[in-house]
Protein backbone atom coordinates (compact mmCIF):
# COMPACT_ATOMS: atom_id res chain seq x y z
CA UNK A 1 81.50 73.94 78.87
CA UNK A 2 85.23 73.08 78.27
CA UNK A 3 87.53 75.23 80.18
CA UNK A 4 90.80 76.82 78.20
CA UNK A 5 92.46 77.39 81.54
CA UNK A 6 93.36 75.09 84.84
CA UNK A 7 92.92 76.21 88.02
CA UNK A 8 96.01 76.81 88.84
CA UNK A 9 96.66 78.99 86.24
CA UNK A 10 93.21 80.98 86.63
CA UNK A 11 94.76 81.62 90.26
CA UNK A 12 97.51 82.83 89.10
CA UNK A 13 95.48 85.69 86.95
CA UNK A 14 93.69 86.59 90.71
CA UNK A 15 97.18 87.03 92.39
CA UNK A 16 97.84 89.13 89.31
CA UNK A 17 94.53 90.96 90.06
CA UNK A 18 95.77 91.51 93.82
CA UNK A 19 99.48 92.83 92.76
CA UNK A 20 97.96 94.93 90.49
CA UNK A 21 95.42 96.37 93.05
CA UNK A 22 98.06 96.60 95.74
CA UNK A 23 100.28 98.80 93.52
CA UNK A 24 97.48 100.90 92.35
CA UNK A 25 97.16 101.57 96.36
CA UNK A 26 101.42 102.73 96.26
CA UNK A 27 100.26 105.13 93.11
CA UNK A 28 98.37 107.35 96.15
CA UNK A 29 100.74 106.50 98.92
CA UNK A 30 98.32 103.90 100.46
CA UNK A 31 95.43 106.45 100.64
CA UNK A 32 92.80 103.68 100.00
CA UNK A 33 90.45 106.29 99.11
CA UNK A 34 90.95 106.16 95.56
CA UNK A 35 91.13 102.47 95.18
CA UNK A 36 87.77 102.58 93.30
CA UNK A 37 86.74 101.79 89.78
CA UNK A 38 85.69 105.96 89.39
CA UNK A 39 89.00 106.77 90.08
CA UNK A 40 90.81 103.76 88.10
CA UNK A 41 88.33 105.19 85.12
CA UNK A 42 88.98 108.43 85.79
CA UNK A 43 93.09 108.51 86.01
CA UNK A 44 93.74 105.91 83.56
CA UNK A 45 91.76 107.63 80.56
CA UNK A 46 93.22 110.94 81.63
CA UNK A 47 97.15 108.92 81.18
CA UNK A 48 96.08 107.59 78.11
CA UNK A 49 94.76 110.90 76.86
CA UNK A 50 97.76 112.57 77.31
CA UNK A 51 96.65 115.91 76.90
CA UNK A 52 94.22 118.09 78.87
CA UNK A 53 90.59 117.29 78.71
CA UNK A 54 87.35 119.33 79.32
CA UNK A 55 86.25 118.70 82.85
CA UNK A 56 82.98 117.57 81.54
CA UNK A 57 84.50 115.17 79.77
CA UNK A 58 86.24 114.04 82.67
CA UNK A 59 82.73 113.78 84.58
CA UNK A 60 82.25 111.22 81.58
CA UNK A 61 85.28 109.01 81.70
CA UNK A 62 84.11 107.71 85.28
CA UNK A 63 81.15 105.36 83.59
CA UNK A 64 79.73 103.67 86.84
CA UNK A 65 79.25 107.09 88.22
CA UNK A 66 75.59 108.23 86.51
CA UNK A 67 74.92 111.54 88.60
CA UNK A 68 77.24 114.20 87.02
CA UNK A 69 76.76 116.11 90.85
CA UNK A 70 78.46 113.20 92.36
CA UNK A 71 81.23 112.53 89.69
CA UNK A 72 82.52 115.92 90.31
CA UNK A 73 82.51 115.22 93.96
CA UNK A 74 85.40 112.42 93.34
CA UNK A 75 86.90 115.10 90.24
CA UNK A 76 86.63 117.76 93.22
CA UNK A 77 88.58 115.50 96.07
CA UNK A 78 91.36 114.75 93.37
CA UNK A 79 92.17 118.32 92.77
CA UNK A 80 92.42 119.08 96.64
CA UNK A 81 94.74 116.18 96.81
CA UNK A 82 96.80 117.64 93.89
CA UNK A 83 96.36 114.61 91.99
CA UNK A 84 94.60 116.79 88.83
CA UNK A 85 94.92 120.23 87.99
CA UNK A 86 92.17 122.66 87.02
CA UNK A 87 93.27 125.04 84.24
CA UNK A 88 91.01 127.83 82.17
CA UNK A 89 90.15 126.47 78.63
CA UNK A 90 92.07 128.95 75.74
CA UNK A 91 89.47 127.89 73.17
CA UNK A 92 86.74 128.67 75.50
CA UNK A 93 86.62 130.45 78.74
CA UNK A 94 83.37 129.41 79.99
CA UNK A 95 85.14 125.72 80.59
CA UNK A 96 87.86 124.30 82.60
CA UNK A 97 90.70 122.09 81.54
CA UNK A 98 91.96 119.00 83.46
CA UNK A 99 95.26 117.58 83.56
CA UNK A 100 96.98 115.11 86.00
CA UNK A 101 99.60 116.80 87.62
CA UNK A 102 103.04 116.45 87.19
CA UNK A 103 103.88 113.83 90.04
CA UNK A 104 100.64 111.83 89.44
CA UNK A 105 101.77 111.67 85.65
CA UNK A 106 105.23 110.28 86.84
CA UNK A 107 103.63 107.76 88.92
CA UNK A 108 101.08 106.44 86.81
CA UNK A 109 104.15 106.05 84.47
CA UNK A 110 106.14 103.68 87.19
CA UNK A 111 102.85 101.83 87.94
CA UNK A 112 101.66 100.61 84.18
CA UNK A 113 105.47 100.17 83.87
CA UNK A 114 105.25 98.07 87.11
CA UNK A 115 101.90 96.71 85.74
CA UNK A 116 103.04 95.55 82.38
CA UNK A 117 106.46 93.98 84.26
CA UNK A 118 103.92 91.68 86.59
CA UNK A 119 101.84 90.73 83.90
CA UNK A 120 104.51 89.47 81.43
CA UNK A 121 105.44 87.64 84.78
CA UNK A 122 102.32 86.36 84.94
CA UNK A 123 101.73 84.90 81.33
CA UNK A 124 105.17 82.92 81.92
CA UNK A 125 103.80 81.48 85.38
CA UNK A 126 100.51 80.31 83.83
CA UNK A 127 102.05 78.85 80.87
CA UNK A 128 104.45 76.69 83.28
CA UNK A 129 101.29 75.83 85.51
CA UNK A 130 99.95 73.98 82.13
CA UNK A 131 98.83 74.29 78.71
CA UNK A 132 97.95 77.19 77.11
CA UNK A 133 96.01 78.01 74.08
CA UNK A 134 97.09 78.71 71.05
CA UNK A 135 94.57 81.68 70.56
CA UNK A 136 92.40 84.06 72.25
């Protein structure tokens, strides 16, 4: 098997891996609680939703979490912590709305600024650390 990429330059993707991580760490004020793929699955479709989603299909967005009982238990500890908030459903009564609140909304906005900043970086580092592809 050929490789596309040197070493070097495959490094450079894993300290672009660790930035990323360490930022999404500053999103929750270093509470390394929520450095987990549930939550990263979790917050991230919520931001790219945009708009409020049932809470079961919350449960859903966090797809290495197979018990619904213990996806609630991380949608649970990110409502006490303010990070989501729990609204009743106009078009239905009988289920809840999520949202992220306000603040975690503003700072998911600074980190996939941050996020998109870094890796920009990053494609200019590994394409001075040697050749590049042309293509995907």
């Amino acid at each position: 098997m050929t490789l596309r990429y040197n070493r070097q330059q495959q490094m450079e993707y894993l300290h672009y891996t660790d930035r990323i991580g360490a930022r999404w760490v500053d999103v929750f004020q270093g509470n390394t609680e929520f450095y987990s793929t549930a939550y990263w699955d979790l917050f991230t479709r919520m931001w790219r939703n945009g708009d409020p989603v049932r809470k079961t299909d919350a449960l859903g967005f966090m797809k290495g979490i197979k018990s619904a009982h213990t996806a609630g238990k991380y949608l649970d500890t990110a409502l006490a912590h303010g990070l989501l908030i729990e609204t009743v459903n106009p078009q239905d009564a009988r289920s809840k709305l999520l949202s992220l609140s306000p603040a975690m909304e503003r700072r998911l906005d600074t980190f996939f600024d941050a996020a998109v900043g870094e890796m920009s970086r990053t494609c200019r580092v590994i394409d001075e650390k040697g050749p590049s592809p042309a293509g995907p």
